[in-house]
Each structure stands twice: as C-alpha cells, then as structure tokens.
N, C-alpha and C. Protein backbone atom coordinates (compact mmCIF):
# COMPACT_ATOMS: atom_id res chain seq x y z
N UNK A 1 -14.08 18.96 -12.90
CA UNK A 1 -13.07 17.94 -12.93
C UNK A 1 -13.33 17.02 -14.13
N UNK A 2 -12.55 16.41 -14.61
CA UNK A 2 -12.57 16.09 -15.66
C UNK A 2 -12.40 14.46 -15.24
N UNK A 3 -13.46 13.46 -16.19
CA UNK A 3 -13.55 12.18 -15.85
C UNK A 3 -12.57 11.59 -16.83
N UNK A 4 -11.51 10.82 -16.55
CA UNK A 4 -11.03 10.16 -17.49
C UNK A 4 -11.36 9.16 -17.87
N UNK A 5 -11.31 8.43 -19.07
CA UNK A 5 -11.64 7.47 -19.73
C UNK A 5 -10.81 5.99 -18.67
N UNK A 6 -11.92 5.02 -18.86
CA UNK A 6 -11.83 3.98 -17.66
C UNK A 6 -10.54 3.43 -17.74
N UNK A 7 -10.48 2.95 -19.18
CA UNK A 7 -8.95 2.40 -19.74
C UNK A 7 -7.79 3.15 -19.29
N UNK A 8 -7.79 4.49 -19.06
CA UNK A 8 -6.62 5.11 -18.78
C UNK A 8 -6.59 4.77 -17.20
N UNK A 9 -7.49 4.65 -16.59
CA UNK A 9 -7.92 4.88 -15.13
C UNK A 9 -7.22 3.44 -14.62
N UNK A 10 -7.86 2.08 -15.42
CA UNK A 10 -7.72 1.13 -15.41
C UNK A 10 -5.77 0.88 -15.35
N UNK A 11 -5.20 1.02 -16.22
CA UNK A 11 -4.00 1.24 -16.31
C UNK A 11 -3.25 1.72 -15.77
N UNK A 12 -3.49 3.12 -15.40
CA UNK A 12 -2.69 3.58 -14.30
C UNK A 12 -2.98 2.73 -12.72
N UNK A 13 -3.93 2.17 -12.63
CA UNK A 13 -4.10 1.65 -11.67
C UNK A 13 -3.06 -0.04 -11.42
N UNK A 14 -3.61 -0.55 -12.36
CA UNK A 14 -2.45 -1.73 -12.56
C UNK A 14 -1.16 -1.52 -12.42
N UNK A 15 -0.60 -0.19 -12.99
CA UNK A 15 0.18 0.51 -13.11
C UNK A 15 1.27 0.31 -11.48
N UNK A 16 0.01 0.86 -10.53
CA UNK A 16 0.25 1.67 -9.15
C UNK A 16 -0.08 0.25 -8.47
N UNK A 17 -0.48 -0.45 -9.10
CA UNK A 17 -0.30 -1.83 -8.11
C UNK A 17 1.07 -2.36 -8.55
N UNK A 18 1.71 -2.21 -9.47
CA UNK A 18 2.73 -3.60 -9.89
C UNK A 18 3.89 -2.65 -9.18
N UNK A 19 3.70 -1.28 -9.38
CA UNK A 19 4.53 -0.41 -8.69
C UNK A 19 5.15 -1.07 -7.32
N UNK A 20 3.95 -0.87 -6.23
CA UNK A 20 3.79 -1.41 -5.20
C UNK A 20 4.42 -2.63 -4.84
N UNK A 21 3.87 -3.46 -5.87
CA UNK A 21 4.49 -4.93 -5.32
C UNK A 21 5.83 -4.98 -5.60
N UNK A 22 6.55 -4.18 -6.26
CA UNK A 22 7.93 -4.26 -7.22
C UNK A 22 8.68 -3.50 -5.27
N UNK A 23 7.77 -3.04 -4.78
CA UNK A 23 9.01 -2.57 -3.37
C UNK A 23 9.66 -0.96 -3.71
N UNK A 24 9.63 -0.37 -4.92
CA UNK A 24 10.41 0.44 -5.25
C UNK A 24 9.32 1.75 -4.91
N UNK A 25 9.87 1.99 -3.87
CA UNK A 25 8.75 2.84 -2.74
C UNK A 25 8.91 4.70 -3.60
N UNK A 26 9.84 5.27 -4.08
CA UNK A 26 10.31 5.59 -4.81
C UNK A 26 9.39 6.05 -5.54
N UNK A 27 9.48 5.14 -6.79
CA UNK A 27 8.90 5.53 -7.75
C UNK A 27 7.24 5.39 -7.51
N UNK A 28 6.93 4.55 -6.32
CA UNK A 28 5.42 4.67 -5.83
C UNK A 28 5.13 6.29 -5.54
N UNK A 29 5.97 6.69 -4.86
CA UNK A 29 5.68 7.80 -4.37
C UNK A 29 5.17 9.06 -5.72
N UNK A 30 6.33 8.66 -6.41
CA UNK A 30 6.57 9.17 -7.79
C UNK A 30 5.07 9.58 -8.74
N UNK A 31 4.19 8.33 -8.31
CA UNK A 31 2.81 7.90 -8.91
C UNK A 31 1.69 8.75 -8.04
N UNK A 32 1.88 9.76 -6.80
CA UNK A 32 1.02 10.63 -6.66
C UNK A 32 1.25 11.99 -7.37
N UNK A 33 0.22 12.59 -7.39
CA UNK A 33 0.39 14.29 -7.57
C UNK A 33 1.27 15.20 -6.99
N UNK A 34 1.63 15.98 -7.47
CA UNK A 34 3.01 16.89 -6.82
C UNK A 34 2.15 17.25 -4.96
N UNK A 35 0.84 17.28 -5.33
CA UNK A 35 -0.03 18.21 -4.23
C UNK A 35 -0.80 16.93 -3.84
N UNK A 36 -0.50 15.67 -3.62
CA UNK A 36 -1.51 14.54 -3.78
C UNK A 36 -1.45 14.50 -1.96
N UNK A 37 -2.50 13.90 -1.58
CA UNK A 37 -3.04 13.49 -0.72
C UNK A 37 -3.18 11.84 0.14
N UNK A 38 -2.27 11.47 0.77
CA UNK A 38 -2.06 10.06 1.26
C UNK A 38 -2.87 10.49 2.78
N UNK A 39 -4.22 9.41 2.93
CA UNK A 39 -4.57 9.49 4.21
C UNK A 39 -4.42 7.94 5.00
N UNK A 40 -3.38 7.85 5.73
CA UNK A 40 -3.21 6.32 6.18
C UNK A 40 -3.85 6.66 7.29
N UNK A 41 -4.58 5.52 8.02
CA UNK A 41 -5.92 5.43 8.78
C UNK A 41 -4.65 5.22 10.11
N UNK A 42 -3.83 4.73 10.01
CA UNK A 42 -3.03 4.68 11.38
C UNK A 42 -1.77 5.83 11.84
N UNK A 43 -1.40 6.12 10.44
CA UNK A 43 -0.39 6.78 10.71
C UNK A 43 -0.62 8.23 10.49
N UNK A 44 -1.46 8.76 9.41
CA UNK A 44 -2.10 9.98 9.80
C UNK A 44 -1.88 10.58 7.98
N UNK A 45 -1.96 12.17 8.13
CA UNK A 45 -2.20 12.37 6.58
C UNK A 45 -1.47 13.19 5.73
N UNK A 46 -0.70 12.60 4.94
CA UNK A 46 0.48 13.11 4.51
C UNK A 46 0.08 13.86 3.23
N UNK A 47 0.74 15.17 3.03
CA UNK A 47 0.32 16.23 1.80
C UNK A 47 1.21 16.72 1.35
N UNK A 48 1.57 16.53 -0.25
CA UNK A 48 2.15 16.58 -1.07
C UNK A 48 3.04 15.27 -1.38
N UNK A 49 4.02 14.95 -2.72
CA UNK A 49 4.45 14.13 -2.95
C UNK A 49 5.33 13.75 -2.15
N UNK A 50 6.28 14.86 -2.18
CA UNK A 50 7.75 14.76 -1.18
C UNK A 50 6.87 14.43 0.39
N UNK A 51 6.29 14.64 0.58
CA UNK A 51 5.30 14.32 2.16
C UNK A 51 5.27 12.78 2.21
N UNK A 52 4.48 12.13 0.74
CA UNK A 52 4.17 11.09 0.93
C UNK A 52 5.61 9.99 0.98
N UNK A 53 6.37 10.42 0.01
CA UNK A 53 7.67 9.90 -0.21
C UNK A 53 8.29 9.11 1.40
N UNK A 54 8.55 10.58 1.99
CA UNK A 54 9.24 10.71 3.09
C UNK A 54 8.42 9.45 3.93
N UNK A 55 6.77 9.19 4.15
CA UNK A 55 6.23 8.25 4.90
C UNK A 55 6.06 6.99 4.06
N UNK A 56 6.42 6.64 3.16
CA UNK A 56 5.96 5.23 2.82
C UNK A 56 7.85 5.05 2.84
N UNK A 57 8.91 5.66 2.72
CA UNK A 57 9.95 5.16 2.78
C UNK A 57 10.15 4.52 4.14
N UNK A 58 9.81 5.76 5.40
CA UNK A 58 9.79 5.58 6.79
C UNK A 58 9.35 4.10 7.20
N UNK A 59 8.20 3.97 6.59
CA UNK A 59 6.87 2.96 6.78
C UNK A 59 7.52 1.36 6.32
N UNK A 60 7.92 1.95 5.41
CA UNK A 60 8.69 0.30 4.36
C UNK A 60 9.49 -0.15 5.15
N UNK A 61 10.84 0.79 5.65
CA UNK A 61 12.00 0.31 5.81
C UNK A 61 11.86 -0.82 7.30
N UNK A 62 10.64 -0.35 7.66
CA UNK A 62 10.53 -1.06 9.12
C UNK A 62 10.09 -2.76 8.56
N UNK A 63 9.05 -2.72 7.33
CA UNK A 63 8.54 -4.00 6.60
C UNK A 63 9.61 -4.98 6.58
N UNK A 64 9.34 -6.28 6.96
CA UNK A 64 9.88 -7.21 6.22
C UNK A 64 10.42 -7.70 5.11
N UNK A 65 11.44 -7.94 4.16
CA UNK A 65 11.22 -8.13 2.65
C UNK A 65 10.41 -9.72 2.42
N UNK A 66 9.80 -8.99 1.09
CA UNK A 66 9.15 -10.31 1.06
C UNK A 66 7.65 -10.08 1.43
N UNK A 67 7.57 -8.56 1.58
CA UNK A 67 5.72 -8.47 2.33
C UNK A 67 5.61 -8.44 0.71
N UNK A 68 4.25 -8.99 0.60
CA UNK A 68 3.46 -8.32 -1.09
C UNK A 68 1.99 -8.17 -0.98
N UNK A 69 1.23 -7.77 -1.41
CA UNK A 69 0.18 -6.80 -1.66
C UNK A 69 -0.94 -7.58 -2.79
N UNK A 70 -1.54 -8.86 -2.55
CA UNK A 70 -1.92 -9.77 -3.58
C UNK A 70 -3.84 -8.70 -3.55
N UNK A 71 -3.92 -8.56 -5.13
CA UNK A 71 -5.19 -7.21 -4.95
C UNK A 71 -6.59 -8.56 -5.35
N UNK A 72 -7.33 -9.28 -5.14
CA UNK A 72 -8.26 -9.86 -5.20
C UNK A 72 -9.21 -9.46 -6.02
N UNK A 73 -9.27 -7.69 -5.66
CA UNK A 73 -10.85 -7.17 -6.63
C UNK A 73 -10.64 -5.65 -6.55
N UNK A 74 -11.09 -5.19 -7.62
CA UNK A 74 -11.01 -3.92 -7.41
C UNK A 74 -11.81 -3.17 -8.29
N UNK A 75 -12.75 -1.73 -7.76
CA UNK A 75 -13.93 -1.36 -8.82
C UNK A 75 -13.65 -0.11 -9.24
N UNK A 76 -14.02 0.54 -10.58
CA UNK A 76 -13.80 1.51 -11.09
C UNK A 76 -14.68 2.28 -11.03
N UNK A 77 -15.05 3.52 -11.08
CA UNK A 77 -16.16 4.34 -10.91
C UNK A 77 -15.61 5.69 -11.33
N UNK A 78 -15.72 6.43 -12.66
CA UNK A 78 -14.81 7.44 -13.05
C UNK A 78 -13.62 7.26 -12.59
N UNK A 79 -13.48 8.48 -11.92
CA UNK A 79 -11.90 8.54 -11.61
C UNK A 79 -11.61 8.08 -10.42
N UNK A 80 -12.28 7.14 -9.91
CA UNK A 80 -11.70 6.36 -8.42
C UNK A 80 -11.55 5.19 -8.35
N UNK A 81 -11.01 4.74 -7.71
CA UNK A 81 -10.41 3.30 -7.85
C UNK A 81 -11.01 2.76 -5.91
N UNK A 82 -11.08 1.70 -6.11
CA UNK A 82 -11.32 0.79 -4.38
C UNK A 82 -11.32 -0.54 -4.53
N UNK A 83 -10.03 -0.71 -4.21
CA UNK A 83 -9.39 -1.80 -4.36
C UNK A 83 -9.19 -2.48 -2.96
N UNK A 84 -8.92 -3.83 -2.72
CA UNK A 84 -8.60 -4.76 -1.57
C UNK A 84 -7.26 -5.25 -1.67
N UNK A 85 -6.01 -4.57 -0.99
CA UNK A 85 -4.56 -4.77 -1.10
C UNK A 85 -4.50 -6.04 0.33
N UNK A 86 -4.55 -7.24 0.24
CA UNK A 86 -4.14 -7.52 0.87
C UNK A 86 -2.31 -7.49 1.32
N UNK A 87 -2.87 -7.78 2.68
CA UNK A 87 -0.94 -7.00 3.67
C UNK A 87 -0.89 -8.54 3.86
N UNK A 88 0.27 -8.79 2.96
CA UNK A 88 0.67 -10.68 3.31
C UNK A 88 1.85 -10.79 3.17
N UNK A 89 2.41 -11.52 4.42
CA UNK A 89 4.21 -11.72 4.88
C UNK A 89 4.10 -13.54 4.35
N UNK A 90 5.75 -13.25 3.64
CA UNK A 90 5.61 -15.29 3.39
C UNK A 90 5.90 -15.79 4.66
N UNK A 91 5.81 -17.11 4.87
CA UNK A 91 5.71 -17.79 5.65
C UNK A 91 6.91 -18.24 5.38
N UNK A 92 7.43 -17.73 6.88
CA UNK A 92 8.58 -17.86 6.85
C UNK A 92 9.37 -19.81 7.42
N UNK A 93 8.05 -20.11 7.34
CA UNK A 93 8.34 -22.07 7.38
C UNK A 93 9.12 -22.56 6.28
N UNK A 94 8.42 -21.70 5.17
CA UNK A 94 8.78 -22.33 3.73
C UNK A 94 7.09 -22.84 3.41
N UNK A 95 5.90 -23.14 4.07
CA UNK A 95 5.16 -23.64 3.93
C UNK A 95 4.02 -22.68 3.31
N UNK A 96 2.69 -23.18 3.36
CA UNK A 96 1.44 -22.17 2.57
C UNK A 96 0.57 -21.57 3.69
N UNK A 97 0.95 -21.47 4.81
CA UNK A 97 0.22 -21.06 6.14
C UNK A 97 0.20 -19.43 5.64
N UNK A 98 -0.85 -18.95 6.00
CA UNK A 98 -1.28 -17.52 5.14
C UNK A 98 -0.88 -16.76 6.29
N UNK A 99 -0.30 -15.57 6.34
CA UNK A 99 0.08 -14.49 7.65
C UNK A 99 -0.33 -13.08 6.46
N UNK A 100 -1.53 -12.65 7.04
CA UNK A 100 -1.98 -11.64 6.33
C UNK A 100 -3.07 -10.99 6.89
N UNK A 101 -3.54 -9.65 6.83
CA UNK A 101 -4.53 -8.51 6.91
C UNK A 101 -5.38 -7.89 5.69
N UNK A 102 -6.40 -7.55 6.05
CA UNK A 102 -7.28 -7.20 4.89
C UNK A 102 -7.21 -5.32 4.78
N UNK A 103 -7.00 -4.63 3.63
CA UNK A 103 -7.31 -3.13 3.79
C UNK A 103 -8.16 -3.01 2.79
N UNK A 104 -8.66 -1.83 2.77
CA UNK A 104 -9.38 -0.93 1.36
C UNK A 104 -8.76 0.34 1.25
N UNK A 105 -8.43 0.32 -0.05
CA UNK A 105 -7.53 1.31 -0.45
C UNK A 105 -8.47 2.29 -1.54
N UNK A 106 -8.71 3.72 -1.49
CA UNK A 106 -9.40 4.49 -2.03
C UNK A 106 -8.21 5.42 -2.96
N UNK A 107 -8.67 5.04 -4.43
CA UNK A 107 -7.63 6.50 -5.54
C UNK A 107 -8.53 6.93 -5.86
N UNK A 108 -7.90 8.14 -6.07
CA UNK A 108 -8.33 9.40 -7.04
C UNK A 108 -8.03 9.82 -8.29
N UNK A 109 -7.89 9.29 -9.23
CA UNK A 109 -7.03 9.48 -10.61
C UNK A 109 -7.26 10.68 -11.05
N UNK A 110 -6.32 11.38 -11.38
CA UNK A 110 -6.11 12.67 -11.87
C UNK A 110 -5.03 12.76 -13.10
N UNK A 111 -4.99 11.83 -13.93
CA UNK A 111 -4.61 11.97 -15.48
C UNK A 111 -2.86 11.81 -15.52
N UNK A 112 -2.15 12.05 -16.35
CA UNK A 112 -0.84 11.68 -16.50
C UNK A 112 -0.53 10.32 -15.78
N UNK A 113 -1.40 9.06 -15.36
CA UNK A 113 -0.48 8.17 -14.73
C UNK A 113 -0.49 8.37 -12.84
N UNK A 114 -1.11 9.27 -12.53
CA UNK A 114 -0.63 10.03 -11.59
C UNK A 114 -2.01 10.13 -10.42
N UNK A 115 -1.97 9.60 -9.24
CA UNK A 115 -3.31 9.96 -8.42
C UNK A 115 -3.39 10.85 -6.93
N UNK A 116 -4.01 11.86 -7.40
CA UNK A 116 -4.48 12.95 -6.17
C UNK A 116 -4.55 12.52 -4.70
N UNK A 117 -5.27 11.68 -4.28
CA UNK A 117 -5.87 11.01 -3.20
C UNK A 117 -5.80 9.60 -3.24
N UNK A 118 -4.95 9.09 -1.55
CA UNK A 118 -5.38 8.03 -1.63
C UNK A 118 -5.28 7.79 0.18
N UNK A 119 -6.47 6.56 -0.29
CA UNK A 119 -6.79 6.38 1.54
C UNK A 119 -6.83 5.29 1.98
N UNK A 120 -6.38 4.66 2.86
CA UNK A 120 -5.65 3.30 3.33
C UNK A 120 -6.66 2.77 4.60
N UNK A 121 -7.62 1.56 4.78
CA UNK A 121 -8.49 2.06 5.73
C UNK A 121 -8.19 0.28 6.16
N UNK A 122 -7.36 -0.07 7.41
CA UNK A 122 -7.79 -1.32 7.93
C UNK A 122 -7.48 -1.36 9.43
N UNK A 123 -7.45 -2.04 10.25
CA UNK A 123 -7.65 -2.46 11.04
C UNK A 123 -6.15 -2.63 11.81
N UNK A 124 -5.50 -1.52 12.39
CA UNK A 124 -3.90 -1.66 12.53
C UNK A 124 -3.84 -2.96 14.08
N UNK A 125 -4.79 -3.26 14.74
CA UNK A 125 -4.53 -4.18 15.92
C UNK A 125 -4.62 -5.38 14.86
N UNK A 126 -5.42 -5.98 13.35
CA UNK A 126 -5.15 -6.89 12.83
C UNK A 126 -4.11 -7.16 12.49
N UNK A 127 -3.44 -5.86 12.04
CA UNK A 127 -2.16 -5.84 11.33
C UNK A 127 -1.17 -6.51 12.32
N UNK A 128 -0.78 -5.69 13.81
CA UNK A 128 -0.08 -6.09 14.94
C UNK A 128 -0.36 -7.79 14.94
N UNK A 129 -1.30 -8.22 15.24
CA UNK A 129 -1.45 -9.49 15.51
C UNK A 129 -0.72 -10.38 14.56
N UNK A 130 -1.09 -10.78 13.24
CA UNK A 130 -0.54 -10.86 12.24
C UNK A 130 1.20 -10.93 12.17
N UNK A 131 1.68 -9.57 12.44
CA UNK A 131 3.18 -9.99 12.68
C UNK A 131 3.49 -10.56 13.76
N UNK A 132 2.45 -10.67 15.20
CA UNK A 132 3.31 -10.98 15.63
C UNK A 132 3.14 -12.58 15.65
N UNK A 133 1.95 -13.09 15.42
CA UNK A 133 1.85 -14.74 14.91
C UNK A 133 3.37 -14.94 14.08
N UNK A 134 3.44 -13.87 12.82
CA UNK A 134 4.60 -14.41 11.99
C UNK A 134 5.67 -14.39 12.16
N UNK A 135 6.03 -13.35 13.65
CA UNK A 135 7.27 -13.81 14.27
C UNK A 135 7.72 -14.85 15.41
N UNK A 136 6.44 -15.25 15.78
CA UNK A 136 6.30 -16.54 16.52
C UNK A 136 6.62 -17.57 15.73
N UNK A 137 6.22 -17.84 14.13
CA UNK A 137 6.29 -18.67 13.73
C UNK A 137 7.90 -18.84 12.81
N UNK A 138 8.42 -17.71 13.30
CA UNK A 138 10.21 -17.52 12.70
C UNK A 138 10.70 -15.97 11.51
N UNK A 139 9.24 -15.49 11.43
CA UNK A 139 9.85 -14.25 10.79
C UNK A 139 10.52 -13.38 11.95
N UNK A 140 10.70 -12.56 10.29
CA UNK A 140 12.41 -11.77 11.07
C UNK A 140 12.24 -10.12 10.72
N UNK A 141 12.06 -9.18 11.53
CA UNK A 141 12.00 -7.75 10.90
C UNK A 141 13.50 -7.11 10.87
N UNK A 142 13.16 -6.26 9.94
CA UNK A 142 14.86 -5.87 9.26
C UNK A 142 15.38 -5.28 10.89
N UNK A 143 16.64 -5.29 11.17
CA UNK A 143 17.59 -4.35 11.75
C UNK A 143 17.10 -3.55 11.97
N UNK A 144 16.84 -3.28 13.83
CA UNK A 144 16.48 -1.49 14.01
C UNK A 144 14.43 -1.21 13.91
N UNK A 145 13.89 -1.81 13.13
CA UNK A 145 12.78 -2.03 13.08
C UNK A 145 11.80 -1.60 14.50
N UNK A 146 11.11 -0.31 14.01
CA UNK A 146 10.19 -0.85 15.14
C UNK A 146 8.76 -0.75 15.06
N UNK A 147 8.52 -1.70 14.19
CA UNK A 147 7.15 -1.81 13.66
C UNK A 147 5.98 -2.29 14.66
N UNK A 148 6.43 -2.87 15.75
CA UNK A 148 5.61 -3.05 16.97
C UNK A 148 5.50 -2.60 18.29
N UNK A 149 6.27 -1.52 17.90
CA UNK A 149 6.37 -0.50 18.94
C UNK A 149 8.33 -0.70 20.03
C-alpha cells in the first residue's frame, strides 16, 4: 500500500470535514472509495459507495438542520486520519447552552481525494440523551423523523 504524502492526506481530510459540515451528504458520500468501507458503531457496516450513500442520506434526513460537526483535534499517521467530530445541535433558545456528543472518527486515505475506511465510534445512549435534553429545551426534528425510535 502506498503511503501518501501527509499534505495530500491533510487536505483531503479538511476536505471531508468542510464536506460534512456543508450538509451535502451527497457529495460526502462521493468522498469514499467506489469499494470503501463505512463502519458506524450503531447502525452497522455499510460496503461500497452507493452502500454508504444510501445510509448517511437515510441517517441525515432524520437530523435536525442546523446539526454541525465542530472537529477540535485531529492526528495524522500515514494514511489515517482520527479525528474528534463533535455531534452539536444549536440551541434552539437562541442562547450558548451546548447540546452535544463526543465521537472518534477513524480514515483511511487511499489517494485521489478519496477514503477506503471509515469508522464512527461513540456512545449512541449519549447521543439519545442529548436530543432529547434539546427537545425539552424546544428543538424540533424534521417531519416523519424517527431518530428516537
């Protein structure tokens, strides 16, 4: 396997974060390998692109708008990336009260822009809790939603 140079690694990674936060689930999907590998720790493990597509669209549409993905730190090591995506809904007060979950997110960079593997590892009863504080406190999940079962 071939190590790519950090800068490229680095980039595509920034890349696959601004992706992310931009909502355009799409072209996220777009950013794995035709044969890439999504292992979400709750929802299970999706293979190939069109695989992954199909579950982060599923996954989104239930999201709130307005969730974003603020990354704190993240380390390079050849071709892998392990990054801290925090899962944070605004506050729907208008105020700075934080409604958020912690994950670690594992890539695999495999060249063109493009990553093989990736693995999503947090704590889905934090996650539950979390929304449902933020719908106590007036958030709103889209129409049809059934992100809490």
């Amino acid at each position: 396997m071939r190590i790519h140079e950090r800068a490229e690694v680095e980039q595509a990674y920034r890349n696959f974060v601004a992706v992310g936060n931009s909502g355009d689930w799409n072209a996220w999907a777009d950013l794995h390998t035709v044969d890439g590998v999504w292992v979400e720790c709750h929802l299970g493990t999706f293979e190939g692109r069109e695989a992954i597509r199909k579950a982060i669209l599923e996954v989104m549409a239930a999201a709130p708008p307005g969730m974003f993905f603020p990354t704190p730190w993240h380390v390079i090591e050849g071709n892998r990336v392990v990054y801290y995506p925090v899962q944070a809904l605004p506050d729907p007060r208008g105020g700075d009260e934080k409604f958020e979950f912690s994950c670690v997110t594992i890539l695999e960079y495999a060249g063109n822009g493009e990553f093989s593997y990736q693995e999503d590892v947090y704590n889905p009863r934090a996650g539950e809790q979390v929304f449902r504080r933020w719908i106590a406190a007036g958030g709103k999940l889209p129409a049809g939603s059934d992100l809490l079962g």
